[in-house]
Protein backbone atom coordinates (compact mmCIF):
# COMPACT_ATOMS: atom_id res chain seq x y z
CA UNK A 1 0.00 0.00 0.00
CA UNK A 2 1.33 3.21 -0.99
CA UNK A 3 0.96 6.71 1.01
CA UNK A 4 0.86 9.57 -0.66
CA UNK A 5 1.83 12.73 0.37
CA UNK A 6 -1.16 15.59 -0.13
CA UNK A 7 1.27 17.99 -1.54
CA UNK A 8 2.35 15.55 -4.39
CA UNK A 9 -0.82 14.62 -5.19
CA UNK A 10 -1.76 16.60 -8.08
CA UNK A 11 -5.27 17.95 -8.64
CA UNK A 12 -7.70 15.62 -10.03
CA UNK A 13 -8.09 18.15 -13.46
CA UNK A 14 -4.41 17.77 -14.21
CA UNK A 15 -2.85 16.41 -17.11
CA UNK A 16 0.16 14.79 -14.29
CA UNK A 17 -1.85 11.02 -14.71
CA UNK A 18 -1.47 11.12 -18.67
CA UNK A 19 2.33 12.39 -18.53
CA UNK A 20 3.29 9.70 -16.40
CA UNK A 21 1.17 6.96 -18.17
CA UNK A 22 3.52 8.34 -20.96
CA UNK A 23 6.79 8.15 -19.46
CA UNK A 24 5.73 4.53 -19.10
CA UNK A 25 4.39 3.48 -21.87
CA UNK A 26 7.68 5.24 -23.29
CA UNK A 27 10.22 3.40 -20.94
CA UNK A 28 8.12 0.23 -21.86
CA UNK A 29 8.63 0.40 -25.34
CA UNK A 30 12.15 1.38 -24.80
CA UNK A 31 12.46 -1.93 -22.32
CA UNK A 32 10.35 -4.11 -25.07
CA UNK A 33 12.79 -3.07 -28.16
CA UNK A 34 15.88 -4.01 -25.95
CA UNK A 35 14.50 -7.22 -25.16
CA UNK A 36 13.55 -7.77 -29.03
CA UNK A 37 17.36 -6.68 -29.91
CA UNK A 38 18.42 -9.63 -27.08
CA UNK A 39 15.90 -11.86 -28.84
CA UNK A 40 17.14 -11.64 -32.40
CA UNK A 41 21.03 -11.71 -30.79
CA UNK A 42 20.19 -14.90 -29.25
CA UNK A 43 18.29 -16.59 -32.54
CA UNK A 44 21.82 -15.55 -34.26
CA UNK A 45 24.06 -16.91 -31.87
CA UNK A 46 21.81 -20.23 -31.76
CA UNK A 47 21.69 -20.25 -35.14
CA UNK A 48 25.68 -20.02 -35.55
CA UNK A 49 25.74 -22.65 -33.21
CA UNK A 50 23.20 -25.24 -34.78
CA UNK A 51 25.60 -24.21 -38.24
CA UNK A 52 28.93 -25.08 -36.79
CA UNK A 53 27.28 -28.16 -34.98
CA UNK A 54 26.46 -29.48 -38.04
CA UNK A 55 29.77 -28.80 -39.93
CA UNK A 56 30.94 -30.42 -37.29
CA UNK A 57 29.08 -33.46 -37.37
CA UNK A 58 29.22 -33.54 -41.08
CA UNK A 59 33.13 -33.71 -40.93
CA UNK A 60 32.77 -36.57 -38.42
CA UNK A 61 30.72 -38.36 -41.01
CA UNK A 62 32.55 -37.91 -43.29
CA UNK A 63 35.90 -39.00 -41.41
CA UNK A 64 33.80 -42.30 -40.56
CA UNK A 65 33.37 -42.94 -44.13
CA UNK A 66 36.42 -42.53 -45.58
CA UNK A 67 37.84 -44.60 -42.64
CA UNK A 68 35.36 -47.50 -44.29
CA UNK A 69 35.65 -46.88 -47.53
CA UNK A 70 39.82 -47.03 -46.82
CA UNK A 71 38.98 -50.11 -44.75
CA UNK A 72 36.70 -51.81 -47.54
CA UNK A 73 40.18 -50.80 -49.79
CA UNK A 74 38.14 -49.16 -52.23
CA UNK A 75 40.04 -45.99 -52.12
CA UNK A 76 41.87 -46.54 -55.09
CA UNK A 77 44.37 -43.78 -56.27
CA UNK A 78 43.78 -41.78 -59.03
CA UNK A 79 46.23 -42.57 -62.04
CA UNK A 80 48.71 -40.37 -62.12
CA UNK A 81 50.67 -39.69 -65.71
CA UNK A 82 53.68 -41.30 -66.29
CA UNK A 83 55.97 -38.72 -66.01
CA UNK A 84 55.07 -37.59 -62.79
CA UNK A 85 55.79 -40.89 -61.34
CA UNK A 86 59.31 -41.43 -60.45
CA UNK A 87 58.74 -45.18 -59.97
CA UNK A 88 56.44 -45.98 -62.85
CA UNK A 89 58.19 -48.99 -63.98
CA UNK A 90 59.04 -50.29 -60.06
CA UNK A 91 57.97 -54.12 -60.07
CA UNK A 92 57.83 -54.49 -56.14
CA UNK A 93 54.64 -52.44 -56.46
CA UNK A 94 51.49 -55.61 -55.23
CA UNK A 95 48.85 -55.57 -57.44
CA UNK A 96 45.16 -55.36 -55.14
CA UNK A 97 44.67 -59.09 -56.35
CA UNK A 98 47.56 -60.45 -54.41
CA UNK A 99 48.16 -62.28 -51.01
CA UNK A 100 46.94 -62.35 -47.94
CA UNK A 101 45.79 -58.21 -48.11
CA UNK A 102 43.40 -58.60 -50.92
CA UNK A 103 41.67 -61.94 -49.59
CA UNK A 104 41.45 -59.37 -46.28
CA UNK A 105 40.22 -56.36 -48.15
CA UNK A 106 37.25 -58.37 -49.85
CA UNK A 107 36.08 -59.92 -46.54
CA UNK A 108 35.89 -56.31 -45.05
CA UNK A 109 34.50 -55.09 -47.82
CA UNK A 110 31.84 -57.34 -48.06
CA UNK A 111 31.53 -57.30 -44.07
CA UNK A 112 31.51 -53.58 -44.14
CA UNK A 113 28.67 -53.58 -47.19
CA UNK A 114 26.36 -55.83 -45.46
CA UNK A 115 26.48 -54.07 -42.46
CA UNK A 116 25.71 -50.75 -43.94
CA UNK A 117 22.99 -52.30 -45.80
CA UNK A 118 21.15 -53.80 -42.31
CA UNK A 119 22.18 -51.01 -41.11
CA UNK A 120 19.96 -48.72 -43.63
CA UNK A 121 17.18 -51.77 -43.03
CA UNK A 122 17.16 -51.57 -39.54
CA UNK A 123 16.21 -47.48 -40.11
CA UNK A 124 13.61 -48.03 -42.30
CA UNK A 125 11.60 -50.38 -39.75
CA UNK A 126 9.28 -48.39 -37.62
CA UNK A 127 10.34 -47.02 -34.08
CA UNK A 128 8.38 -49.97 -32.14
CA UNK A 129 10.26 -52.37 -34.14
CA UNK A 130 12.42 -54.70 -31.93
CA UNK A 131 15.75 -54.98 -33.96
CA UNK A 132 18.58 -57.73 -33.47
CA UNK A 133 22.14 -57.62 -34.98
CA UNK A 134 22.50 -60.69 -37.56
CA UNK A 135 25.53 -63.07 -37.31
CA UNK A 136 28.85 -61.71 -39.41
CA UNK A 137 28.75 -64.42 -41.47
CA UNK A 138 25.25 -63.46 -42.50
CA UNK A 139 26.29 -60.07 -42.92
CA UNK A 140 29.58 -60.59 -44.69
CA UNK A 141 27.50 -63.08 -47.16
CA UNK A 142 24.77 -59.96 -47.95
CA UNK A 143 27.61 -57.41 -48.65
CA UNK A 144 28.87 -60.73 -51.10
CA UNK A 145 25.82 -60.44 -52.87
CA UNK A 146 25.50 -57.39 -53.17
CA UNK A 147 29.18 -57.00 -54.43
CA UNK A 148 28.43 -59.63 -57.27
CA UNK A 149 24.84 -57.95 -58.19
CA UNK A 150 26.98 -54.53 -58.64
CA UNK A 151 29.22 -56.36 -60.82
């Protein structure tokens, strides 16, 4: 409860009332627009944030998948000309189809292929769906087939 004094009360006929409804409604507006500035700051920063978060997560992606794709050895080189090569014509160079490494790089791959493709079955089921792993053997003899139908 406030008291007020009888000399600062100002005569009921006064315009005192309106002036000071106006130095509200003025500091309001003033408070309102700040608060709108903080508002748009804010949906910037989180904004910048939800951008780098996602650069972010792409690059981890995308670290994941060359990591498999170097695993599955399909990360061939490019050919390079001739020329450029100073060992062009060295013979202790392996060919992919040799030894023990290639009989290795075509069980990952096709380990690494059908595991990708439950893997993009499994998200396709709906939510409630209760999923289980397969065997490897099952999955390394999907990513086979699949291997020989891209063939």
């Amino acid at each position: 409860m406030t008291v007020h004094d009888k000399k600062s009360a100002a005569p009921v006929g006064s315009g005192a009332p309106i002036a000071r409804l106006r130095i509200r409604e003025a500091a309001l507006r003033h408070q309102a627009a700040q608060l709108q500035a903080r508002a748009e700051h804010l949906q910037r920063v989180a904004h910048s944030q939800a951008q780098r978060l996602q650069r972010r997560v792409d690059a981890h992606e995308k670290i994941v998948l060359g990591s498999l794709v170097k695993k599955a050895g399909l990360d061939f080189p490019l050919p390079q000309h001739p020329k450029l090569t100073p060992h062009a014509n060295d013979t202790q160079t392996t060919s992919i189809g040799q030894g023990l490494a290639a009989q290795s790089t075509a069980y990952d791959r096709e380990l690494i292929l059908g595991a990708l493709l439950w893997l993009a079955s499994a998200l396709n089921r709906p939510e409630n769906d209760v999923v289980s792993v397969p065997e490897r053997q099952r999955l390394r003899h999907q990513g086979h087939q699949a291997l020989n139908r891209g063939r």
